[in-house]
N, C-alpha and C. Protein backbone atom coordinates (compact mmCIF):
# COMPACT_ATOMS: atom_id res chain seq x y z
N UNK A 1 32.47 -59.23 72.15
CA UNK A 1 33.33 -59.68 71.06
C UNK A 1 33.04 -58.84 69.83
N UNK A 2 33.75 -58.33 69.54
CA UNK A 2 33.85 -57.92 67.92
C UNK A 2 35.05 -57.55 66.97
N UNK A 3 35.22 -57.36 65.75
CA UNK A 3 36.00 -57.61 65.03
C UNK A 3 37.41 -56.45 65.67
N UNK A 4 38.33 -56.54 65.25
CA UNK A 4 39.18 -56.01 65.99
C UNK A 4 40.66 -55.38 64.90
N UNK A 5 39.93 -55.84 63.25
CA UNK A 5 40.56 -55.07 62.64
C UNK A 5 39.36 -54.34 62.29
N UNK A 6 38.63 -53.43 62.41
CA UNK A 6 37.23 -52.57 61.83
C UNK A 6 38.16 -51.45 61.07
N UNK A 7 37.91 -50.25 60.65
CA UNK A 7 38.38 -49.45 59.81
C UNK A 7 39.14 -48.30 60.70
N UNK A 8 38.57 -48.55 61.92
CA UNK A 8 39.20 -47.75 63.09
C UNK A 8 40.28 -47.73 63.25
N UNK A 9 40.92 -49.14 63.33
CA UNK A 9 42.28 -49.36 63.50
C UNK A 9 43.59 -48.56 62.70
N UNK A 10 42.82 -47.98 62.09
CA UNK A 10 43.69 -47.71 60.38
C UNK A 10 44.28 -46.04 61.51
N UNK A 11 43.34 -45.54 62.39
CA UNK A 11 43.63 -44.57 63.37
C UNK A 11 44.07 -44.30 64.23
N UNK A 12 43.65 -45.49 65.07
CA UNK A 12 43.80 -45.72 66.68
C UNK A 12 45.04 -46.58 67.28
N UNK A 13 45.16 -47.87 65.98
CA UNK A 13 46.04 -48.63 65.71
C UNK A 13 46.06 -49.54 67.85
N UNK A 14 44.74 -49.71 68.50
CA UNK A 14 44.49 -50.10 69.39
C UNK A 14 44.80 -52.16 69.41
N UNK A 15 44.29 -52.28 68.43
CA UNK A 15 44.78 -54.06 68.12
C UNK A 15 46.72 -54.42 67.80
N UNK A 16 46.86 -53.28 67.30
CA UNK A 16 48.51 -53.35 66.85
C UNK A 16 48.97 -53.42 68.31
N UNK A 17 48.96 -52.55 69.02
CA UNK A 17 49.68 -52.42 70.11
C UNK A 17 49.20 -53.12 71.48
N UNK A 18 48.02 -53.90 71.37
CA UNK A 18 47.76 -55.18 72.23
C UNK A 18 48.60 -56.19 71.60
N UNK A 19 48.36 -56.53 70.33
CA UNK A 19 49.25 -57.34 69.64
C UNK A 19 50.77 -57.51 70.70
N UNK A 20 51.03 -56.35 70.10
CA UNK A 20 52.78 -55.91 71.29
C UNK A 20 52.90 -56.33 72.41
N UNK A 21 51.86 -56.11 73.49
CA UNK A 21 51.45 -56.27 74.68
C UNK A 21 51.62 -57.91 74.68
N UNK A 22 50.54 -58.42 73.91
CA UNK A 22 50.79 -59.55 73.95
C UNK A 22 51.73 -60.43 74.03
N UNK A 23 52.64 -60.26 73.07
CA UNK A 23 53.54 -61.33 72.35
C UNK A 23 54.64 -60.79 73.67
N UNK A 24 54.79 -60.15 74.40
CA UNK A 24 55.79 -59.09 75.38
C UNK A 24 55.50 -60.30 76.39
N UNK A 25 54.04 -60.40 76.44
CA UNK A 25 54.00 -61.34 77.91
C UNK A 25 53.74 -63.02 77.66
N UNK A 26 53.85 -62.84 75.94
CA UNK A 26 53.90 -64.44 75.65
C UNK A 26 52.44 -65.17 75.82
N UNK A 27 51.93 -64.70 75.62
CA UNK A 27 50.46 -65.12 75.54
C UNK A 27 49.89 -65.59 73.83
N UNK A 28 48.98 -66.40 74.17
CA UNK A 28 48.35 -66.90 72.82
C UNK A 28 47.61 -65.40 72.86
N UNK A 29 47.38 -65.43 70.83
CA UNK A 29 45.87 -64.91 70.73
C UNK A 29 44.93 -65.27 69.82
N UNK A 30 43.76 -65.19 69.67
CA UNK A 30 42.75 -65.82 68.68
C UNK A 30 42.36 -64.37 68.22
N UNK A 31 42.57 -63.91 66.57
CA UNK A 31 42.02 -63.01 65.84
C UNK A 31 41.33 -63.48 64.88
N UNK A 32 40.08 -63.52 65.41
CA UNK A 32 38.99 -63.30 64.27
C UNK A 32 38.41 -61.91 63.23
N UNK A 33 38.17 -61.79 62.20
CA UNK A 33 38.31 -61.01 61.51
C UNK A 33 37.39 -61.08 60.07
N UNK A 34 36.75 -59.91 60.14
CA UNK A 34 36.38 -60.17 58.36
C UNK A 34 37.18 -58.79 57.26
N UNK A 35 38.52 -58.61 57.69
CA UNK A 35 39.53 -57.73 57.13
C UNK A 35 40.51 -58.30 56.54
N UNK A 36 41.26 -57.38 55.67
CA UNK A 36 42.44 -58.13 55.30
C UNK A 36 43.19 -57.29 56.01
N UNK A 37 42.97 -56.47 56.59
CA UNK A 37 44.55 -55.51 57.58
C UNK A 37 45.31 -56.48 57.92
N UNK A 38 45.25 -57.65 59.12
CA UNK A 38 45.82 -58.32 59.36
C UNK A 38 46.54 -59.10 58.55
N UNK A 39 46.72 -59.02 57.31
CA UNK A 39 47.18 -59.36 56.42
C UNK A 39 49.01 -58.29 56.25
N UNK A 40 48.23 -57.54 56.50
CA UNK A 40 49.04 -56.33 55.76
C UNK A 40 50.65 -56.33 56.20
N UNK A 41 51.49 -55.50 55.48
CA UNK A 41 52.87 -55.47 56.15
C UNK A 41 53.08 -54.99 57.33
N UNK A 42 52.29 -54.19 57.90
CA UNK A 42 52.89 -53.42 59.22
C UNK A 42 52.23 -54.66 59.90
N UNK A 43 51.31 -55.54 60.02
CA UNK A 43 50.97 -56.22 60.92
C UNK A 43 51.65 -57.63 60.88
N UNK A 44 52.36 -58.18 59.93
CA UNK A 44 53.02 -59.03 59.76
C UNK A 44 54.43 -58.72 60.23
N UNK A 45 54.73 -57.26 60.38
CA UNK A 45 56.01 -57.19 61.17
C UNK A 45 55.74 -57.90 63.23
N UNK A 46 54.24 -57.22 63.57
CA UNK A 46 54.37 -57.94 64.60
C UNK A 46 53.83 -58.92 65.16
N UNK A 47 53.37 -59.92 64.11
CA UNK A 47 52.64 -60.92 64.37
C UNK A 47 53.08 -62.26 64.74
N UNK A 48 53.60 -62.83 65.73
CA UNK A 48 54.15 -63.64 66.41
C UNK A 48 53.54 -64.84 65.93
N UNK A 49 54.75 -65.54 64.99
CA UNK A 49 53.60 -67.23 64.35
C UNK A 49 53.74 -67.91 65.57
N UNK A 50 54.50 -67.91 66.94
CA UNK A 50 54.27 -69.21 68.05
C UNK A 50 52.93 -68.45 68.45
N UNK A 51 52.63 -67.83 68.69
CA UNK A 51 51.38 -67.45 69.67
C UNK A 51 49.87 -66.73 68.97
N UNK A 52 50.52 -66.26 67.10
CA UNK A 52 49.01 -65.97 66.76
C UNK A 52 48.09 -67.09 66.09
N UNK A 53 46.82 -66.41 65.96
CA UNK A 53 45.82 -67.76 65.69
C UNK A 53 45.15 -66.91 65.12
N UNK A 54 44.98 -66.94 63.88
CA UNK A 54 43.93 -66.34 62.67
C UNK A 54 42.97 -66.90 62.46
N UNK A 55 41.79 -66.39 62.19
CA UNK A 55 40.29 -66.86 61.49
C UNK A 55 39.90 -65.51 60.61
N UNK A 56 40.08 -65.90 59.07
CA UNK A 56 39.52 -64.63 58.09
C UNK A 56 38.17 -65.52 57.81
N UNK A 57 36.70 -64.49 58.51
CA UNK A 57 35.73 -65.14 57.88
C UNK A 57 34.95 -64.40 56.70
N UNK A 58 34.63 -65.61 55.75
CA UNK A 58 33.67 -65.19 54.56
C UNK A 58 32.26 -65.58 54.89
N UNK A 59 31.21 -64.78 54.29
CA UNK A 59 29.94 -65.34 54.47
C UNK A 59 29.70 -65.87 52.62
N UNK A 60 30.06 -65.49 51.81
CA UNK A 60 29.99 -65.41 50.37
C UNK A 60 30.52 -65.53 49.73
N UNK A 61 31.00 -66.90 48.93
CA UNK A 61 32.15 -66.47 48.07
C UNK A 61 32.14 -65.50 46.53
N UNK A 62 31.02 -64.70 46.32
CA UNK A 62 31.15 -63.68 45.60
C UNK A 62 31.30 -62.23 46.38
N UNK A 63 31.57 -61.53 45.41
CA UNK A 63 32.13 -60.26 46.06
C UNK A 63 30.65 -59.04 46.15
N UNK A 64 30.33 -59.14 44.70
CA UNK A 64 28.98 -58.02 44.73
C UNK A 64 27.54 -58.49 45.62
N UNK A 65 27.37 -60.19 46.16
CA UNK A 65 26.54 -60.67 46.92
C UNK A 65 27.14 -60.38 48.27
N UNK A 66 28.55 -60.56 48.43
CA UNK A 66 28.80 -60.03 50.07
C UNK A 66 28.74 -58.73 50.36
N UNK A 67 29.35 -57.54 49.48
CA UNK A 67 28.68 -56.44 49.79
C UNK A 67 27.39 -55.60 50.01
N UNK A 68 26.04 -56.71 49.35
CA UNK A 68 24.70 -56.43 50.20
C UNK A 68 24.67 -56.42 51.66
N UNK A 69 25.37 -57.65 52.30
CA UNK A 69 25.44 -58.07 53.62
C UNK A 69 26.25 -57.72 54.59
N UNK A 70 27.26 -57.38 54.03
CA UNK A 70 28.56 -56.53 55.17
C UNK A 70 29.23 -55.39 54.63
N UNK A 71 29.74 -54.68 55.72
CA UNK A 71 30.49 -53.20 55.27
C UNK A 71 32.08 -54.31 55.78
N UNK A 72 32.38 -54.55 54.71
CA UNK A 72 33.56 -55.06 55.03
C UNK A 72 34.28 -55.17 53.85
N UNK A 73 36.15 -55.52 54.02
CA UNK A 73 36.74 -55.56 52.62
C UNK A 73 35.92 -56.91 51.89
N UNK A 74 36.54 -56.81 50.35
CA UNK A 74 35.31 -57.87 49.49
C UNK A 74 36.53 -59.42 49.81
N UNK A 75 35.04 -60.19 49.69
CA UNK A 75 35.76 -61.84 49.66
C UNK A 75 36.95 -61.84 49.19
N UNK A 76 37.36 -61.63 48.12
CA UNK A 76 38.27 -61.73 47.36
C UNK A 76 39.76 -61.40 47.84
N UNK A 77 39.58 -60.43 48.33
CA UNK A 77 40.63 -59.48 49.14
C UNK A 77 40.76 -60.40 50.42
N UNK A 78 39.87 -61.04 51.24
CA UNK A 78 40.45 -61.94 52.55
C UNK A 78 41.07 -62.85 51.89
N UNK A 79 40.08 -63.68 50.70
CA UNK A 79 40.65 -65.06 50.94
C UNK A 79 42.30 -64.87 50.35
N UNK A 80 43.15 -63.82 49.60
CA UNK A 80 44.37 -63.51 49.58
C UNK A 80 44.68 -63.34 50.36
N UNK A 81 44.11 -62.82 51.56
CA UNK A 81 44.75 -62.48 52.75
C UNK A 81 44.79 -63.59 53.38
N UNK A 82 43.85 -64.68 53.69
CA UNK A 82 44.31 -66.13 53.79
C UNK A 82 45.19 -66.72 53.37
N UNK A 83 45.59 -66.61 52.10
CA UNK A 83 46.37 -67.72 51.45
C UNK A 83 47.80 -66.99 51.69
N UNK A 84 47.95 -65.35 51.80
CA UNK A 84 48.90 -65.16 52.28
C UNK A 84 49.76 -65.28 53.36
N UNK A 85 48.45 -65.34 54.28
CA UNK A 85 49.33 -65.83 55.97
C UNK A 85 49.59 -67.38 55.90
N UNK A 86 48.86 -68.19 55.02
CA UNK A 86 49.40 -69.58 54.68
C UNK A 86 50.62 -69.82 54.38
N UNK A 87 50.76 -68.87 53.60
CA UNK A 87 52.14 -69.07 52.41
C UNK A 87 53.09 -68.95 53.26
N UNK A 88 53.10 -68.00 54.23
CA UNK A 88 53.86 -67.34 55.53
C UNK A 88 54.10 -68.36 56.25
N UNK A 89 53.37 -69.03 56.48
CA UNK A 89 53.57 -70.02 58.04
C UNK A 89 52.70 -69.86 59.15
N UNK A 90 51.94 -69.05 59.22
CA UNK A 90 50.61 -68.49 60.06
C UNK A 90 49.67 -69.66 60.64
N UNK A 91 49.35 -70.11 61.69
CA UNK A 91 48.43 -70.66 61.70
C UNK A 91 47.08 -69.61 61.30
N UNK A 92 46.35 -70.48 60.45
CA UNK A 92 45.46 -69.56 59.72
C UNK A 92 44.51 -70.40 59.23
N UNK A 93 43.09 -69.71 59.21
CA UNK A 93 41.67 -70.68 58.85
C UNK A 93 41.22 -69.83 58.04
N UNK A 94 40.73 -70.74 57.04
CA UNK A 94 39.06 -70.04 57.07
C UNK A 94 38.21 -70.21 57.29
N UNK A 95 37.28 -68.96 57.89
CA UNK A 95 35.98 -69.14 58.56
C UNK A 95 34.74 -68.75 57.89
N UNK A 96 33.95 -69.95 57.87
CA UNK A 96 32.68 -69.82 56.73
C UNK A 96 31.76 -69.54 57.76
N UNK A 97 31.53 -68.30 58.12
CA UNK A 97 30.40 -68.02 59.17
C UNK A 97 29.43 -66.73 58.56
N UNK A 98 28.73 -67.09 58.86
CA UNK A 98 27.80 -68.16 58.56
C UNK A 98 27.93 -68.98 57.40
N UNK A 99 27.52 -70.17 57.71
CA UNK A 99 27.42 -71.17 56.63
C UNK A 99 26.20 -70.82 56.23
N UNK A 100 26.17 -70.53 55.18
CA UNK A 100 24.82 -70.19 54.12
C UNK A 100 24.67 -70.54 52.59
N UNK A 101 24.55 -72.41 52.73
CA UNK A 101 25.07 -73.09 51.34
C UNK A 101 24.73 -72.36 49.98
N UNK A 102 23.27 -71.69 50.21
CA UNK A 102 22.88 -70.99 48.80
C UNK A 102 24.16 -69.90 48.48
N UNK A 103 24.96 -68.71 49.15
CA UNK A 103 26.11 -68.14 48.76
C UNK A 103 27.25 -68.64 48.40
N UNK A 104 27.66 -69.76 48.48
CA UNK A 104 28.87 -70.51 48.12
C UNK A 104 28.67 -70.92 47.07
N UNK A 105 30.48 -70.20 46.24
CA UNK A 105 30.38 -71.14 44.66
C UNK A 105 31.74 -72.48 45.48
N UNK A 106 30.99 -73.57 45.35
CA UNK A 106 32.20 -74.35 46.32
C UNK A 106 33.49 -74.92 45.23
N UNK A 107 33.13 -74.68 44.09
CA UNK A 107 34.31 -74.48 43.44
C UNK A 107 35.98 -73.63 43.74
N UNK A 108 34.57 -72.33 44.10
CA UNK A 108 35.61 -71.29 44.82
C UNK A 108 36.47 -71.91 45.95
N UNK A 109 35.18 -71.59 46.90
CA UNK A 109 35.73 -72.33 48.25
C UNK A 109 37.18 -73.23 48.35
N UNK A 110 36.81 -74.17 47.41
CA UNK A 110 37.55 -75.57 48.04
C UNK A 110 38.86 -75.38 46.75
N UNK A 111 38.91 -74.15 46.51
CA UNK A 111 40.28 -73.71 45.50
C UNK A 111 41.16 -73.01 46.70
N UNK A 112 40.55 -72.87 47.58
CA UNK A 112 41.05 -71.65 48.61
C UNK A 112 42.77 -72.42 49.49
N UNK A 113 43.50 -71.56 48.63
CA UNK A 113 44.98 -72.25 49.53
C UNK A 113 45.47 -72.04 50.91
N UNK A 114 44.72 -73.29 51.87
CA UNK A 114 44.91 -72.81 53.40
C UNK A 114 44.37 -74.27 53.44
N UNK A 115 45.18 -74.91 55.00
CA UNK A 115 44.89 -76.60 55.58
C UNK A 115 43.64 -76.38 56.08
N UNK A 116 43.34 -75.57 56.50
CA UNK A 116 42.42 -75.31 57.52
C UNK A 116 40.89 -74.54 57.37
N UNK A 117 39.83 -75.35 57.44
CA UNK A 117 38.60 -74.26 57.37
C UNK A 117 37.80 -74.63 58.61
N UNK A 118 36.85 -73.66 58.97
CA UNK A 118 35.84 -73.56 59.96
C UNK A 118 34.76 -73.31 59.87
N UNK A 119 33.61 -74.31 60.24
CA UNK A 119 32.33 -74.01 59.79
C UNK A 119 31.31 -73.40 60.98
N UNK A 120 30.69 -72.39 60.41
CA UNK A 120 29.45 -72.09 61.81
C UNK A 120 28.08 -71.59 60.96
N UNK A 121 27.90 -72.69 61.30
CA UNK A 121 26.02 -72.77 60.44
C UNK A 121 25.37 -71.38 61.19
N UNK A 122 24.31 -70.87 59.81
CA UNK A 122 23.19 -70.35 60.19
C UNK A 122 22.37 -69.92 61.47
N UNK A 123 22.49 -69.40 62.18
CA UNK A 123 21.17 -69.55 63.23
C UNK A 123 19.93 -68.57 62.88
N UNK A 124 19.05 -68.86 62.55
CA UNK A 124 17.88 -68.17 62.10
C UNK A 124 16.94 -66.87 63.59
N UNK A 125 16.97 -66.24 63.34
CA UNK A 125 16.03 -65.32 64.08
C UNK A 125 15.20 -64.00 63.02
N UNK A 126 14.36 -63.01 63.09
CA UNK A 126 13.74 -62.07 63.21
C UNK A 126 14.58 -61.43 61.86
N UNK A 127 15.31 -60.99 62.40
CA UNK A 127 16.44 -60.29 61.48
C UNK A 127 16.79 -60.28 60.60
N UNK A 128 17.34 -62.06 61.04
CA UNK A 128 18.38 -62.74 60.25
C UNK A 128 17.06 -62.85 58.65
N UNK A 129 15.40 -63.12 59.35
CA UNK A 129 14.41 -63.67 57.64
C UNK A 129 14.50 -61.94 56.98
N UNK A 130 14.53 -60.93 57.57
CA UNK A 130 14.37 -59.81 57.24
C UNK A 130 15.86 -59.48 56.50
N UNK A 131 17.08 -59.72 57.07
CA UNK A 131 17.84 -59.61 56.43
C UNK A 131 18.24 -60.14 54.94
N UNK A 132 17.83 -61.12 55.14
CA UNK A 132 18.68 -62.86 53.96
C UNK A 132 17.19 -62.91 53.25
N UNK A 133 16.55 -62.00 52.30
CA UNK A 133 15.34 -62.21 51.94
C UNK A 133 15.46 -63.40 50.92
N UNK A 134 16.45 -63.46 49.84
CA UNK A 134 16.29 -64.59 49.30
C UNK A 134 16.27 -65.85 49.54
N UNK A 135 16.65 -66.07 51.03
CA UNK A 135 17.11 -67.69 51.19
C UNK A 135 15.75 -68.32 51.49
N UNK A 136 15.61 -69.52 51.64
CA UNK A 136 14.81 -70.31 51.81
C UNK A 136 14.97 -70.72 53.20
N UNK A 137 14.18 -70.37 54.19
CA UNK A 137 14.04 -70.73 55.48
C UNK A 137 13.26 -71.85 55.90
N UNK A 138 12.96 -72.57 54.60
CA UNK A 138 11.56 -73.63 55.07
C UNK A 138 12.44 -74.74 55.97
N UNK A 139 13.91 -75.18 55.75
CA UNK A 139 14.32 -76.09 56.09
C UNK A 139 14.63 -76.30 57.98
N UNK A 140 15.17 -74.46 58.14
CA UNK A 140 15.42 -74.76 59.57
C UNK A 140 14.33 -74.76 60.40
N UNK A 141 14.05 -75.91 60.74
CA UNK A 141 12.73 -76.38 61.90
C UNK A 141 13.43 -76.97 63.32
N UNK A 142 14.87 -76.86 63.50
CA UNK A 142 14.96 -76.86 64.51
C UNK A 142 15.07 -75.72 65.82
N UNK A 143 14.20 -75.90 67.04
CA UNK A 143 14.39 -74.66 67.64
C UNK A 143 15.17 -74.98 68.98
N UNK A 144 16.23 -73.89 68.88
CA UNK A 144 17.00 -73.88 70.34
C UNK A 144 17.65 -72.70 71.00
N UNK A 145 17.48 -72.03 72.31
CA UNK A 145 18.23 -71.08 72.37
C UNK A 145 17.57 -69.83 71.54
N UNK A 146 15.99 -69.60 71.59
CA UNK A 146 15.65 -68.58 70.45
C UNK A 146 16.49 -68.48 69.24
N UNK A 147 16.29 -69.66 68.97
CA UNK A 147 16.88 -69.24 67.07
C UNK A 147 16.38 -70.55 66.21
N UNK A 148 16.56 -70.75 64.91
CA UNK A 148 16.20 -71.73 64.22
C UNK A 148 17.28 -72.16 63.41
N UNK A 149 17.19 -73.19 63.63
CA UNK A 149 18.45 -74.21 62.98
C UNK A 149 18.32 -75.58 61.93
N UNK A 150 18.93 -75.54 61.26
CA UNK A 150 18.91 -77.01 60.61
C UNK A 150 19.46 -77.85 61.22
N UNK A 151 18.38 -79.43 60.93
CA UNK A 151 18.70 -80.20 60.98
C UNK A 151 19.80 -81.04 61.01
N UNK A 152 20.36 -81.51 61.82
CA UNK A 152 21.73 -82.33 61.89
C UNK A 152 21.86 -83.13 60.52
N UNK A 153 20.89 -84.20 59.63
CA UNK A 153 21.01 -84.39 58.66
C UNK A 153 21.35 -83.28 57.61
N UNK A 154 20.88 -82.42 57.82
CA UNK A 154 20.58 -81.29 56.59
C UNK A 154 21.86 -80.84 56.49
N UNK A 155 22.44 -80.25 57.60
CA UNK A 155 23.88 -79.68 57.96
C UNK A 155 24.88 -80.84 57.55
N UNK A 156 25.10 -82.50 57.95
CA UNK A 156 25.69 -83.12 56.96
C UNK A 156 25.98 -83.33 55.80
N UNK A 157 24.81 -82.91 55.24
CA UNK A 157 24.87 -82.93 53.66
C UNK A 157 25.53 -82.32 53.33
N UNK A 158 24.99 -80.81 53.86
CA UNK A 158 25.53 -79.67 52.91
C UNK A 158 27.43 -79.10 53.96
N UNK A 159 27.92 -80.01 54.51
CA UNK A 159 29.43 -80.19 55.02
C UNK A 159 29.65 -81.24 53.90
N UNK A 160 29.03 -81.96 53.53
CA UNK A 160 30.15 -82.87 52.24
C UNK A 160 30.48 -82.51 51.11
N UNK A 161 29.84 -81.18 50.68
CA UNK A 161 30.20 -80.19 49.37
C UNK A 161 31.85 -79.76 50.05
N UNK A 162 32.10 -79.06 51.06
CA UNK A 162 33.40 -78.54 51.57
C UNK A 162 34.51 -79.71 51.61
N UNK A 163 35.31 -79.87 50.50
CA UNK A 163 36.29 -80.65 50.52
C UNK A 163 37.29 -80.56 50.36
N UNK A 164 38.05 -79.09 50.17
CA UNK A 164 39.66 -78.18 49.82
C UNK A 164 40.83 -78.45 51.35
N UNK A 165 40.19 -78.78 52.07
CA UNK A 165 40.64 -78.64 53.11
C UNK A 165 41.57 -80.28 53.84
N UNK A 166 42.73 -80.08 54.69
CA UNK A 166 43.01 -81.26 55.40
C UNK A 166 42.22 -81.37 56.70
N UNK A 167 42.12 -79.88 57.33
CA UNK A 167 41.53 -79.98 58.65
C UNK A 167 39.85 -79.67 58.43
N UNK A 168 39.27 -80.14 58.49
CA UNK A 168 37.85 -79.12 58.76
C UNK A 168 36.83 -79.51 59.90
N UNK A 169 36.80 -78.47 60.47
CA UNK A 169 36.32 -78.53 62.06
C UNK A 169 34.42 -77.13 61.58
N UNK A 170 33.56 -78.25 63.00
CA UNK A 170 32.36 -77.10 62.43
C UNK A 170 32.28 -76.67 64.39
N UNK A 171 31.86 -75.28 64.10
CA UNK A 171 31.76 -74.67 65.57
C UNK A 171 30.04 -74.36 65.80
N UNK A 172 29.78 -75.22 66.96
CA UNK A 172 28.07 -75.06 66.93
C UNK A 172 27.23 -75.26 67.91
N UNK A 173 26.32 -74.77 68.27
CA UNK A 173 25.50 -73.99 69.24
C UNK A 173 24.71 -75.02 69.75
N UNK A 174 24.15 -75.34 68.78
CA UNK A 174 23.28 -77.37 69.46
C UNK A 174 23.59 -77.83 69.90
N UNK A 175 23.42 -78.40 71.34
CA UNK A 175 24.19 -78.88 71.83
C UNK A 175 24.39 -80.40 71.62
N UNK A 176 22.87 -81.61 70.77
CA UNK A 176 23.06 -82.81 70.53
C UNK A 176 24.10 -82.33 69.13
N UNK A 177 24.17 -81.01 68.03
CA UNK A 177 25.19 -80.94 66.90
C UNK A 177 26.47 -81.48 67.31
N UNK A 178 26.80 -80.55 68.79
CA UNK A 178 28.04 -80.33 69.08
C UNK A 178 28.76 -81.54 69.46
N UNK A 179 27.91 -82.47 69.74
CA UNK A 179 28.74 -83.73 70.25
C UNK A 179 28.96 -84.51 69.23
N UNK A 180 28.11 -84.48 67.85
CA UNK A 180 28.15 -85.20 66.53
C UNK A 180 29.55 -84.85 66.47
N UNK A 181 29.89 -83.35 66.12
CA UNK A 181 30.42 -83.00 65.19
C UNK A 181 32.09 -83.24 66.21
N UNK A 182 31.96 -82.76 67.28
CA UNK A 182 33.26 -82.79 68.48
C UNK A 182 33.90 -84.93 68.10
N UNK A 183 32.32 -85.93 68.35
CA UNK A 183 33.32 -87.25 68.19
C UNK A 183 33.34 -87.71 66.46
N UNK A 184 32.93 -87.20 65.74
CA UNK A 184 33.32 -87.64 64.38
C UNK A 184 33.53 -86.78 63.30
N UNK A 185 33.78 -85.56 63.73
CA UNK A 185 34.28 -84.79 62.22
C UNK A 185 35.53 -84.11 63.07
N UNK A 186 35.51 -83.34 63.88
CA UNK A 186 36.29 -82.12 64.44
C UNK A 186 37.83 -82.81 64.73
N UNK A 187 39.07 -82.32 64.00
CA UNK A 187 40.21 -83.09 64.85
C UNK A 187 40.62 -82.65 65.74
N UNK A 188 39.97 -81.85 66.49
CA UNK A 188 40.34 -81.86 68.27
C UNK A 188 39.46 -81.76 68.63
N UNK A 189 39.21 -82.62 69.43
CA UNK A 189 37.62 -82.66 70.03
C UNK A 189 38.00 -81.76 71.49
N UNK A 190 38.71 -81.68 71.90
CA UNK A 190 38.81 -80.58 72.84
C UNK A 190 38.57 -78.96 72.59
N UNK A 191 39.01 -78.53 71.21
CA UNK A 191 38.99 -77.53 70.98
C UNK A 191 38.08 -76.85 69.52
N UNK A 192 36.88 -76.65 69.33
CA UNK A 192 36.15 -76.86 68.31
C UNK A 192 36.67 -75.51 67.11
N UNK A 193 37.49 -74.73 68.31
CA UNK A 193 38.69 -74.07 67.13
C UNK A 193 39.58 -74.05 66.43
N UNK A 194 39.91 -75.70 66.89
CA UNK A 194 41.42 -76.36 66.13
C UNK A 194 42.50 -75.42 66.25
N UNK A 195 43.04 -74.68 67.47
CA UNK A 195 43.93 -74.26 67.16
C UNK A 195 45.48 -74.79 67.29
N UNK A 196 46.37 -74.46 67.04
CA UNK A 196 47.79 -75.17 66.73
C UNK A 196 48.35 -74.35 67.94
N UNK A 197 49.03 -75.71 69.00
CA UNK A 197 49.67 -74.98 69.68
C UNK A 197 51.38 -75.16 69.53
N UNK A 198 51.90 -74.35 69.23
CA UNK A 198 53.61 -74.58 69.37
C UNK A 198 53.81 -75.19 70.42
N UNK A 199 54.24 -76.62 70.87
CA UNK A 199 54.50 -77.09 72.61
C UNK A 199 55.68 -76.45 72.98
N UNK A 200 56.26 -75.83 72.82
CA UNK A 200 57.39 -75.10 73.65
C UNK A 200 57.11 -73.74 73.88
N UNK A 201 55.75 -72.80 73.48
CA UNK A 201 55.24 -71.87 74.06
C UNK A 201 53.86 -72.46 74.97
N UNK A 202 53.51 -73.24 74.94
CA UNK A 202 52.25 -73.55 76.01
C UNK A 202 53.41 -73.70 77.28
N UNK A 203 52.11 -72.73 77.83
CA UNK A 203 52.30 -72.39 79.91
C UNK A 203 51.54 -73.03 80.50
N UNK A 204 51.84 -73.57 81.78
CA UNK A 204 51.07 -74.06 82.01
C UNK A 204 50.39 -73.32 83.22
N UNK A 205 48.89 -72.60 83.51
CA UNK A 205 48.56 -71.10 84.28
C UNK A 205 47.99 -72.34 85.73
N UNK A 206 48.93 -71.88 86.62
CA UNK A 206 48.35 -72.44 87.84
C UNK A 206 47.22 -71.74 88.52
């Protein structure tokens, strides 16, 4: 898995013309992304609202703190690109992945014009303390799957700051999290991606 608007595309134009492929044979797709290309006009000419499914994720809602952490366009620039495929009719999220409460101004956040957000907490490893030197790691003491995680309390808390939203669904790796969050927060407990299906394009694949 990886991002599938990267800077490449701007060349190869390899996602545009699966796009094509796609929508040709009527298939869903899920684009995750930390770009605004998909935003853009040439991709809004072929972006099929019955069958696409957007996720623009932020790790930061400042711009000069997310550019320490990613080679990617700045916050600022997605979450327009969010609110634009909103404005459109897009099924469209935003994706707070990692959830990393110390980067969020949730003022920002929960100004953000879109029904829909997605949460995917932290998972702590090696890297991740070498990477994120400022954060405070004392809290995640849970271990699963080689990584370190917060606490199911801890992670409640800091989900009741996020309140801009009608839908908000969290996507997560724990597996006692996943059942919290699947019977009492998530509105589809079938699908921890919430995605929207048009019922007159669902197939049914024998």
């Amino acid at each position: 898995m990886t991002d599938c608007f990267q800077a490449f595309e701007n060349a190869y134009r390899v996602t545009y013309k699966t796009i094509q492929l796609l929508n040709k044979r009527r298939i869903h797709y899920l684009i995750v992304t930390k770009s605004d290309m998909v935003a853009s006009d040439k991709y809004l000419e072929i972006l099929d609202k019955d069958l696409a499914h957007i996720q623009i994720s932020i790790t930061s809602t400042d711009d000069e703190t997310a550019f320490q952490y990613e080679k990617a366009p700045s916050t600022s620039r997605r979450i327009a690109a969010i609110e634009k495929l909103y404005k459109l009719g897009y099924d469209v999220q935003l994706r707070i992945s990692p959830f990393i409460f110390e980067l969020i101004d949730f003022d920002i956040l929960n100004s953000i014009k879109c029904d829909k957000a997605l949460v995917e907490f932290l998972r702590v490893n090696t890297f991740i303390k070498r990477w994120f030197k400022e954060i405070d790691f004392s809290q995640y003491t849970l271990k699963q799957s080689n990584y370190l995680h917060l606490p199911l309390e801890v992670k409640k808390k800091q989900l009741e700051f996020i309140t801009g939203f009608k839908e908000l669904t969290v996507c997560e790796d724990v597996t006692e999290h996943y059942n919290y969050w699947r019977d009492n927060v998530n509105p589809n407990k079938e699908d921890c991606c919430n995605l929207l299906y048009q019922e007159n394009y669902v197939e049914k694949v024998a």
